[in-house]
PDB file of N, CA and C in Angstrom:
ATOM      1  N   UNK A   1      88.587 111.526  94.605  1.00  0.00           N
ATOM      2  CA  UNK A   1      88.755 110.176  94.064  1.00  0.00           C
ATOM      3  C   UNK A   1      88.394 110.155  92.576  1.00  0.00           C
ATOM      4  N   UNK A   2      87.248 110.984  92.154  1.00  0.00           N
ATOM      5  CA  UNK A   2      86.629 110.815  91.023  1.00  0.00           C
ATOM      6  C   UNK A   2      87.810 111.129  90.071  1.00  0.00           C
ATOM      7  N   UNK A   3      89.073 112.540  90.236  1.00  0.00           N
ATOM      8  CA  UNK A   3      89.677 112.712  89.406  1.00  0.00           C
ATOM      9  C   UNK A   3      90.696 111.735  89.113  1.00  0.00           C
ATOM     10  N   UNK A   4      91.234 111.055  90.370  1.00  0.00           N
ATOM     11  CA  UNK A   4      92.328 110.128  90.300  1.00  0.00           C
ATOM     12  C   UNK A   4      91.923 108.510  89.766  1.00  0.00           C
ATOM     13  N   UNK A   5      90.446 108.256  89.719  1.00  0.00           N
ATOM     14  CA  UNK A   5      90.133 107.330  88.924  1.00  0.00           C
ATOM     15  C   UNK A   5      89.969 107.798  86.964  1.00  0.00           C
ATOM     16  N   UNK A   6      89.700 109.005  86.981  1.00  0.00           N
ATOM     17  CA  UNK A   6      89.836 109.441  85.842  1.00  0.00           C
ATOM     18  C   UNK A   6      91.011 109.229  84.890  1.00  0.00           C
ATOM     19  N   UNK A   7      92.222 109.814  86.181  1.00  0.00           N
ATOM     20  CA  UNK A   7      93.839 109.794  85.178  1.00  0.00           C
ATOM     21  C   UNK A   7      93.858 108.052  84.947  1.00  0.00           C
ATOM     22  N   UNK A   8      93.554 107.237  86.116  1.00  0.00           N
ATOM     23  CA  UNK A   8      93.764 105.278  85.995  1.00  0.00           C
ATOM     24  C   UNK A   8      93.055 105.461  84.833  1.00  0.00           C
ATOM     25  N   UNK A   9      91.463 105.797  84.427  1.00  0.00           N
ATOM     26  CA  UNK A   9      91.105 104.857  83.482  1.00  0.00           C
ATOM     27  C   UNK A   9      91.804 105.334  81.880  1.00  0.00           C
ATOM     28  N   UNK A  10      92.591 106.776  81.778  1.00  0.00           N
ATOM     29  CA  UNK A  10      93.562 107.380  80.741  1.00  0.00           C
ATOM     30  C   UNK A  10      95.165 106.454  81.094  1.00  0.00           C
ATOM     31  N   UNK A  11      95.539 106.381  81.703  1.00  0.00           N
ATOM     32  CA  UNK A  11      96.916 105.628  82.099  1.00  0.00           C
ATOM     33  C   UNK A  11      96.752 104.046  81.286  1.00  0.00           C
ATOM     34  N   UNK A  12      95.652 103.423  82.128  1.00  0.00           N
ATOM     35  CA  UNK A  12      95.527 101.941  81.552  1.00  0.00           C
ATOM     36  C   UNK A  12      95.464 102.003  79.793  1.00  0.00           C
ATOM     37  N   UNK A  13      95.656 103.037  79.077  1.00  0.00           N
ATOM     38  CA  UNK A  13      95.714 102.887  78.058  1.00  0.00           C
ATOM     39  C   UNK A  13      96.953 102.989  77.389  1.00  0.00           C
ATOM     40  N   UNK A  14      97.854 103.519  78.046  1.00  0.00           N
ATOM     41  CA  UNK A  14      99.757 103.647  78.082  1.00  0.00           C
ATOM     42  C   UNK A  14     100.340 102.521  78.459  1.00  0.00           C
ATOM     43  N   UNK A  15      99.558 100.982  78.974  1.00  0.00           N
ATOM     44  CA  UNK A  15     100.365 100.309  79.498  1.00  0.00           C
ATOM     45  C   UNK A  15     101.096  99.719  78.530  1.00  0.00           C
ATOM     46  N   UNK A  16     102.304  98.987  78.355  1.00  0.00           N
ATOM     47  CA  UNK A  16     103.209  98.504  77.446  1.00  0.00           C
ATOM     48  C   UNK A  16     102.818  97.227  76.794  1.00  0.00           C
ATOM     49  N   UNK A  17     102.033  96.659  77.539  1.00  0.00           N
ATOM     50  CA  UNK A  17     101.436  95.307  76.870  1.00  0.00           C
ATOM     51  C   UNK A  17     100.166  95.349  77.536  1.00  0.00           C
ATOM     52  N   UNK A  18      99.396  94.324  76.300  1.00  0.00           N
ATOM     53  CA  UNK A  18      97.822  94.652  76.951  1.00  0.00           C
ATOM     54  C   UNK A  18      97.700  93.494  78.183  1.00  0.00           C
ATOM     55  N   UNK A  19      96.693  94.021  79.133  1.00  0.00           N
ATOM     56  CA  UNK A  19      96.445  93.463  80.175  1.00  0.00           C
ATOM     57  C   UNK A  19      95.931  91.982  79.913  1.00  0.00           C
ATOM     58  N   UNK A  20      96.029  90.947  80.160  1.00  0.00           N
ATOM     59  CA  UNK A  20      95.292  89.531  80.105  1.00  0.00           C
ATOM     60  C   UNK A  20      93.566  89.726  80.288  1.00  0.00           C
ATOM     61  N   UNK A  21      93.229  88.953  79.709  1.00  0.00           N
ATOM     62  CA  UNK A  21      90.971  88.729  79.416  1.00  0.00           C
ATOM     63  C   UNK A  21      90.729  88.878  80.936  1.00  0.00           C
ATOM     64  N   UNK A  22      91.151  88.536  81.598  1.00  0.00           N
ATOM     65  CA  UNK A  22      91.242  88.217  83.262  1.00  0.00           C
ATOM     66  C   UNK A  22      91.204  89.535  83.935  1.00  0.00           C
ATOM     67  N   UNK A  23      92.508  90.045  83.445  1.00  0.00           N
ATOM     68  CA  UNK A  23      92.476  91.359  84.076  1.00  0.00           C
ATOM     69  C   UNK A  23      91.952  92.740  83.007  1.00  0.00           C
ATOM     70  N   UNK A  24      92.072  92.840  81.827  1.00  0.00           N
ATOM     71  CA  UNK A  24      90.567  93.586  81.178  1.00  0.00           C
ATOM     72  C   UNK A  24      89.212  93.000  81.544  1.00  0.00           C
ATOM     73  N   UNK A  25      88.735  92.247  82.251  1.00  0.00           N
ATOM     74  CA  UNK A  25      87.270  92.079  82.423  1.00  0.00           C
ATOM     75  C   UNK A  25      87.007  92.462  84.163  1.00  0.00           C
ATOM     76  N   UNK A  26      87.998  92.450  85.144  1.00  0.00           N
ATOM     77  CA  UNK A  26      88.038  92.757  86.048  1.00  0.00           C
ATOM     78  C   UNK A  26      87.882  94.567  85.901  1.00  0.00           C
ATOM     79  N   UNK A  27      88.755  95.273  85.155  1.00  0.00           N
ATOM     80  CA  UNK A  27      88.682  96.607  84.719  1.00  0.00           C
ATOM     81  C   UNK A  27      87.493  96.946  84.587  1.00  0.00           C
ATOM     82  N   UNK A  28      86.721  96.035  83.421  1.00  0.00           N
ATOM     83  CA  UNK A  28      85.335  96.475  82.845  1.00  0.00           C
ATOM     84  C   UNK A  28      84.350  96.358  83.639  1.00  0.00           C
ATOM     85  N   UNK A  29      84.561  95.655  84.853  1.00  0.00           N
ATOM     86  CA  UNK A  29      83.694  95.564  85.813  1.00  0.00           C
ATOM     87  C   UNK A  29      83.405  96.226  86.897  1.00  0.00           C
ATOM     88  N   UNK A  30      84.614  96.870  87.435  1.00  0.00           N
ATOM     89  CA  UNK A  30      84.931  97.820  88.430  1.00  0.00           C
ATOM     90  C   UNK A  30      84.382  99.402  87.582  1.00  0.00           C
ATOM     91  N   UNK A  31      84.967  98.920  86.091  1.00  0.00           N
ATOM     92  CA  UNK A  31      84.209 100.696  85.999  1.00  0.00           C
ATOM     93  C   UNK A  31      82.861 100.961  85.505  1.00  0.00           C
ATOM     94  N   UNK A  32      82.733  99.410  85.480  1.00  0.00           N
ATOM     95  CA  UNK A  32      80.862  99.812  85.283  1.00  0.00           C
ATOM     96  C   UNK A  32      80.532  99.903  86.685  1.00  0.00           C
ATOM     97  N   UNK A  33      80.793  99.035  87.371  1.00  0.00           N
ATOM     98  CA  UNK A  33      80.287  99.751  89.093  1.00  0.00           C
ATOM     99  C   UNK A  33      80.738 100.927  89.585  1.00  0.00           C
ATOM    100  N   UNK A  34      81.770 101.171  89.485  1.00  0.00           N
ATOM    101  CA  UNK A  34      81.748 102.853  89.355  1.00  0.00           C
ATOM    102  C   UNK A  34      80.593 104.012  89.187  1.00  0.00           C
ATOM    103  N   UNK A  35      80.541 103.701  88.092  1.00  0.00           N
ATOM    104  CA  UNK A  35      80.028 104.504  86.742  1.00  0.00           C
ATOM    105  C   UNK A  35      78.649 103.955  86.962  1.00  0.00           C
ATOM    106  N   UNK A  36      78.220 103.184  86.848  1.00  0.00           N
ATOM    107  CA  UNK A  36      76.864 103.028  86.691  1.00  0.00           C
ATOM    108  C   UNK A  36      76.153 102.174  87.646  1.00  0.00           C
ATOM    109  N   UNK A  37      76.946 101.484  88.684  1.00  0.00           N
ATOM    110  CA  UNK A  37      76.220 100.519  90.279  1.00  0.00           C
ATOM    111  C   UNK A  37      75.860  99.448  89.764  1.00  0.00           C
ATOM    112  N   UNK A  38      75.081  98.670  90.369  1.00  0.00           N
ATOM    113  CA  UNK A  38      75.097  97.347  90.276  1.00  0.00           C
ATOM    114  C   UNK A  38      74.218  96.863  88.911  1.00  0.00           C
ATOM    115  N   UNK A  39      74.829  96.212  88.197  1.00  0.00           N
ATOM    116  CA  UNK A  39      74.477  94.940  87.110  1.00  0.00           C
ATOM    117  C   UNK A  39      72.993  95.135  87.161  1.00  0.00           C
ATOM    118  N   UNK A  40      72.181  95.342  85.931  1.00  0.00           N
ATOM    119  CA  UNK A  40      71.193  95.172  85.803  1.00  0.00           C
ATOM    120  C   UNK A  40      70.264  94.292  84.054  1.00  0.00           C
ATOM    121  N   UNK A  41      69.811  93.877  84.342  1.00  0.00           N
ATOM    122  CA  UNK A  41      69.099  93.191  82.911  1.00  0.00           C
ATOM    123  C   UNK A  41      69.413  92.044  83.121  1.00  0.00           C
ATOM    124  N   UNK A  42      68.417  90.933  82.087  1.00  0.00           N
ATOM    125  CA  UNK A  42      69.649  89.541  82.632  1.00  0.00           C
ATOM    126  C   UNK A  42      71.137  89.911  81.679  1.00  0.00           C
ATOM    127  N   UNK A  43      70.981  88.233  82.329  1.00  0.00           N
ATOM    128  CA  UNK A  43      72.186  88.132  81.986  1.00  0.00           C
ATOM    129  C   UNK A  43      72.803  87.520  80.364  1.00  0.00           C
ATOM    130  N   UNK A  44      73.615  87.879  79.325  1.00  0.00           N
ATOM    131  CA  UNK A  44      73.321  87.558  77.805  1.00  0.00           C
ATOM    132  C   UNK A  44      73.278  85.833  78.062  1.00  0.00           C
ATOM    133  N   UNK A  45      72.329  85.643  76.618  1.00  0.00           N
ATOM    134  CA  UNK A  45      72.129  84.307  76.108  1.00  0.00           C
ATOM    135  C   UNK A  45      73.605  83.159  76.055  1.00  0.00           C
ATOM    136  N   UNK A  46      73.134  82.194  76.176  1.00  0.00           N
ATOM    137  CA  UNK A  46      74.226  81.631  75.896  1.00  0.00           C
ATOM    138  C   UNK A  46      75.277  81.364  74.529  1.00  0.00           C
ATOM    139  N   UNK A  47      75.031  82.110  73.441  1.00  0.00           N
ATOM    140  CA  UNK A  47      75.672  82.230  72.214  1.00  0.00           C
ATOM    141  C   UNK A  47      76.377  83.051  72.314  1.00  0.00           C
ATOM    142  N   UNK A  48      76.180  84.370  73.168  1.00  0.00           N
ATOM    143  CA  UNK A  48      77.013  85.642  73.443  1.00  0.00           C
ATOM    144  C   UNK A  48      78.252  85.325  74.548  1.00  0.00           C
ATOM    145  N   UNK A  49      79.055  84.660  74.468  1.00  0.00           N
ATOM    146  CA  UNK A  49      80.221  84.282  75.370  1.00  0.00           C
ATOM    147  C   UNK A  49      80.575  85.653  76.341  1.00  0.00           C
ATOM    148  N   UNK A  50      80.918  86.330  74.852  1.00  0.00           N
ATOM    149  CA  UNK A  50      81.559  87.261  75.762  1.00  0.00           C
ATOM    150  C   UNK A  50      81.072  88.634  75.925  1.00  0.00           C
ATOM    151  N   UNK A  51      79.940  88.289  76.193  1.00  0.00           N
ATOM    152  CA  UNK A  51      78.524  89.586  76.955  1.00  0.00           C
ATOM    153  C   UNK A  51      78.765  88.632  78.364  1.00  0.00           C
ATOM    154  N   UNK A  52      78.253  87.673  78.789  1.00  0.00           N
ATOM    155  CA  UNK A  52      78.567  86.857  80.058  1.00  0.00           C
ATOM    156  C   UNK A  52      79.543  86.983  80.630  1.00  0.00           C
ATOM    157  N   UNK A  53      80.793  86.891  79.849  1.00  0.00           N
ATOM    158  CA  UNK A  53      81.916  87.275  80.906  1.00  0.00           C
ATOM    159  C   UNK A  53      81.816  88.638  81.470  1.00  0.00           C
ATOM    160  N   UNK A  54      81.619  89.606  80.682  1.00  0.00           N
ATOM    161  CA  UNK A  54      81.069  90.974  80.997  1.00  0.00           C
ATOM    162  C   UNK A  54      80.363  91.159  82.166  1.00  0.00           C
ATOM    163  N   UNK A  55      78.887  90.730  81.520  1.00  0.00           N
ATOM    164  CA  UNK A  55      77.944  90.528  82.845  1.00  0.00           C
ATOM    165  C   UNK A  55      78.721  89.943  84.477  1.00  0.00           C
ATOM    166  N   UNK A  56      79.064  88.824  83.867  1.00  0.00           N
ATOM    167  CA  UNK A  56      79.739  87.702  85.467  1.00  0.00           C
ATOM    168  C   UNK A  56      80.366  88.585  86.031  1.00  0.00           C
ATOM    169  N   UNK A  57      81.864  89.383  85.728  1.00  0.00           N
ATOM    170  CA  UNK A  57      82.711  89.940  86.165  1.00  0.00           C
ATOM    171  C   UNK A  57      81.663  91.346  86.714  1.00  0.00           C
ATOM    172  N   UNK A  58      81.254  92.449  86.028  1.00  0.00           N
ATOM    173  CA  UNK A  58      80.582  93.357  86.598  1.00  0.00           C
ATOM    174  C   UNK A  58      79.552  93.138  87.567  1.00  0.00           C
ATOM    175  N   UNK A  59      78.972  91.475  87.633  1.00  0.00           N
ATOM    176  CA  UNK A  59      78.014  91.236  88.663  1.00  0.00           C
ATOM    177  C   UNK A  59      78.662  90.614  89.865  1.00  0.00           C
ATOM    178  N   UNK A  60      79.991  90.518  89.511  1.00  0.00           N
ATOM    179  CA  UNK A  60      80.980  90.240  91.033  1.00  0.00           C
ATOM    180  C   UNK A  60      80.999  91.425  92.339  1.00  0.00           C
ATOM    181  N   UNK A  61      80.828  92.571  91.298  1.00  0.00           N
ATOM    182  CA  UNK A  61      81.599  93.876  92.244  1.00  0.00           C
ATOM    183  C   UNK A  61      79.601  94.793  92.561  1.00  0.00           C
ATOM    184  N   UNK A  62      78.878  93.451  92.614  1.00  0.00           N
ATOM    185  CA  UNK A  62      77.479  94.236  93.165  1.00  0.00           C
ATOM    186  C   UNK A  62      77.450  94.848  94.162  1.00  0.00           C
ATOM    187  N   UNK A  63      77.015  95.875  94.852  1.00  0.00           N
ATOM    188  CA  UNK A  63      76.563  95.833  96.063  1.00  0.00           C
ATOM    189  C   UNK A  63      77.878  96.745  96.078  1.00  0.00           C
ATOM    190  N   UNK A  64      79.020  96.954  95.761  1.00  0.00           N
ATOM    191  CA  UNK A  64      80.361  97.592  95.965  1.00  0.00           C
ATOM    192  C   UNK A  64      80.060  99.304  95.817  1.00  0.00           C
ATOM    193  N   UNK A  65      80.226 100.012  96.978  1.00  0.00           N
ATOM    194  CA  UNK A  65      79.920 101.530  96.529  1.00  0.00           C
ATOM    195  C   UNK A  65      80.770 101.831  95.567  1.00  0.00           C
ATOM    196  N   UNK A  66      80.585 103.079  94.686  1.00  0.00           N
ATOM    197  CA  UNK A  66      81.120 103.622  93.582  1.00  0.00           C
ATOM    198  C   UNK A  66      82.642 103.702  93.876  1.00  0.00           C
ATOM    199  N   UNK A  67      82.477 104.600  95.222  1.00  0.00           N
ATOM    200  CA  UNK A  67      83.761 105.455  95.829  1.00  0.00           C
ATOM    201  C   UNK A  67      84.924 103.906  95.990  1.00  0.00           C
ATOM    202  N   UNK A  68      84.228 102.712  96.648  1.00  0.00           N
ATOM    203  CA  UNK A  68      85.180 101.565  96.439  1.00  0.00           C
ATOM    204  C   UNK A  68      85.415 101.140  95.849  1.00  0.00           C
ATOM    205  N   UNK A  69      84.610 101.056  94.251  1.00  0.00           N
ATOM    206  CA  UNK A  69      84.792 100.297  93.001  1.00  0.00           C
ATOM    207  C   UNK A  69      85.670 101.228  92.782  1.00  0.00           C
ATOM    208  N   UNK A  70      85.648 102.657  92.456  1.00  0.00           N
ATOM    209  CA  UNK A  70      86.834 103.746  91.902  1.00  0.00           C
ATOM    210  C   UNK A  70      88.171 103.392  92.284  1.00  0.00           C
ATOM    211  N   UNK A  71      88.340 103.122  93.901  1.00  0.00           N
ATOM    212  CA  UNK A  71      89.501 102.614  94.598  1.00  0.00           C
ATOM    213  C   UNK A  71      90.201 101.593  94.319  1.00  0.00           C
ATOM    214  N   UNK A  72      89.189 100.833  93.804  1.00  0.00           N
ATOM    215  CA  UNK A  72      89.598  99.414  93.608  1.00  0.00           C
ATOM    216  C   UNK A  72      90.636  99.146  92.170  1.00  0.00           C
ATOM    217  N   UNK A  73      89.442 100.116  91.117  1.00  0.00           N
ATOM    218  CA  UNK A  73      89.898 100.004  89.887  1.00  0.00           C
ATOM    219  C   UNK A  73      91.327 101.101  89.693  1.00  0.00           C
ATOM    220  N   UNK A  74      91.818 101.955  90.782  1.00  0.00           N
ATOM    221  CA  UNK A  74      92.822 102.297  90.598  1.00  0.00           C
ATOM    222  C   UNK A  74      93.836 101.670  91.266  1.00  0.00           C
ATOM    223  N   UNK A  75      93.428 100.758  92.198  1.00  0.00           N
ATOM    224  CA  UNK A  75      94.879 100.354  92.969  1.00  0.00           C
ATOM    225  C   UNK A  75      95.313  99.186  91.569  1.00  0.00           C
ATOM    226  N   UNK A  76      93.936  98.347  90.916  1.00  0.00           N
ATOM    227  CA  UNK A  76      94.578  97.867  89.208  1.00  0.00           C
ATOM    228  C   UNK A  76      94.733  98.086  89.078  1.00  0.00           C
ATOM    229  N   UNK A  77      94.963  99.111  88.191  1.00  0.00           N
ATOM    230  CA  UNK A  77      95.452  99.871  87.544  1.00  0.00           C
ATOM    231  C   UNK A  77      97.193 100.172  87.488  1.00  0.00           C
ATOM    232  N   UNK A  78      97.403 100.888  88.915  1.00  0.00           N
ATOM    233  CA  UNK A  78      98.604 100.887  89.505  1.00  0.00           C
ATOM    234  C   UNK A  78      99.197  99.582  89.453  1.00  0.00           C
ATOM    235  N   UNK A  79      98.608  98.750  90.194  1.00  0.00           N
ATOM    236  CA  UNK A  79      99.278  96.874  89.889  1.00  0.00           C
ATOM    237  C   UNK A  79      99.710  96.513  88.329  1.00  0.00           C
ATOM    238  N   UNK A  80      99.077  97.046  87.331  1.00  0.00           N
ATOM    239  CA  UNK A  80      99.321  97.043  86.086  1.00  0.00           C
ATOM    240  C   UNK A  80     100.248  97.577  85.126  1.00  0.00           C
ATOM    241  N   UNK A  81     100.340  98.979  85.892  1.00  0.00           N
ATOM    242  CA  UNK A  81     101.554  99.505  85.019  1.00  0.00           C
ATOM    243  C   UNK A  81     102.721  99.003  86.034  1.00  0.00           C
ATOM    244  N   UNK A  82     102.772  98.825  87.494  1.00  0.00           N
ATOM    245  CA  UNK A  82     104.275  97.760  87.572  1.00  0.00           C
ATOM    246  C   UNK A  82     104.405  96.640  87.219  1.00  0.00           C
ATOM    247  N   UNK A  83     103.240  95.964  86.858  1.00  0.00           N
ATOM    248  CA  UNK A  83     103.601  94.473  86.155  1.00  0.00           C
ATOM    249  C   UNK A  83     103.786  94.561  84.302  1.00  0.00           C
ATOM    250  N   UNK A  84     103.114  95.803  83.642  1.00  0.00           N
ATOM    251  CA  UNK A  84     103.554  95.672  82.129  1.00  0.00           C
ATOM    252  C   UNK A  84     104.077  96.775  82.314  1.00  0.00           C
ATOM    253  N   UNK A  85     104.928  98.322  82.490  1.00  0.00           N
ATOM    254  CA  UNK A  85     104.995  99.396  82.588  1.00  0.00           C
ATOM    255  C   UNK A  85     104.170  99.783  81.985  1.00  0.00           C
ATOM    256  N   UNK A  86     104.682 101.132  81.612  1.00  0.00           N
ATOM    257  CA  UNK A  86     104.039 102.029  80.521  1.00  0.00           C
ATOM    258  C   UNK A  86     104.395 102.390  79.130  1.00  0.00           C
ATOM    259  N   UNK A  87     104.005 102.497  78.814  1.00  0.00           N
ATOM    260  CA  UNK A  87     104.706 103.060  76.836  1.00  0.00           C
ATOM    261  C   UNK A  87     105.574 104.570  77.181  1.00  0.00           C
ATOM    262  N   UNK A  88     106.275 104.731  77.045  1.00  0.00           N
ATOM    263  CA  UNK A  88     107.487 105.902  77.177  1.00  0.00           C
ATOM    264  C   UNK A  88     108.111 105.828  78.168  1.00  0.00           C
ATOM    265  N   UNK A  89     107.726 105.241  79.185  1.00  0.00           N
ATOM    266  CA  UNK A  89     108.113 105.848  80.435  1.00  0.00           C
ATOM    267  C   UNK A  89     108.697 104.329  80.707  1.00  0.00           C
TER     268      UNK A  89
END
């Protein structure tokens, strides 16, 4: 799994148009649970907008094992390049 989340998080960078705040913060969240497990520190101040969305979205996918966050963030991934393709391809 680890390698095939590897090629998603290199692919999502070929897609043809960038993904919507919605679906880049869903990304950023799945691969911090991945990568690093559940949300820790608080949560940013309220001047930092968009540290919170960060936080919110990565503190959605708590508790989510790695191996399912990996899964997760590649079946996006895949959903992504058929909804924007890819650049060459």
């Amino acid at each position: 799994m680890k390698e095939t989340f590897e090629k998603a998080r290199e692919e999502v960078q070929n897609l043809s148009t960038k993904p919507n705040n919605t679906e880049l913060l869903k990304l950023y969240g799945l691969y911090k649970q991945a990568t690093e497990g559940d949300v820790t520190g608080d949560r940013p101040g309220t001047f930092d907008i968009k540290g919170q969305f960060k936080y919110d979205f990565w503190k959605r996918y708590q508790g989510k094992s790695a191996e399912d966050a990996m899964q997760e963030y590649v079946d996006l991934v895949n959903s992504l390049k058929e909804k924007y393709g890819v650049q060459g391809g």
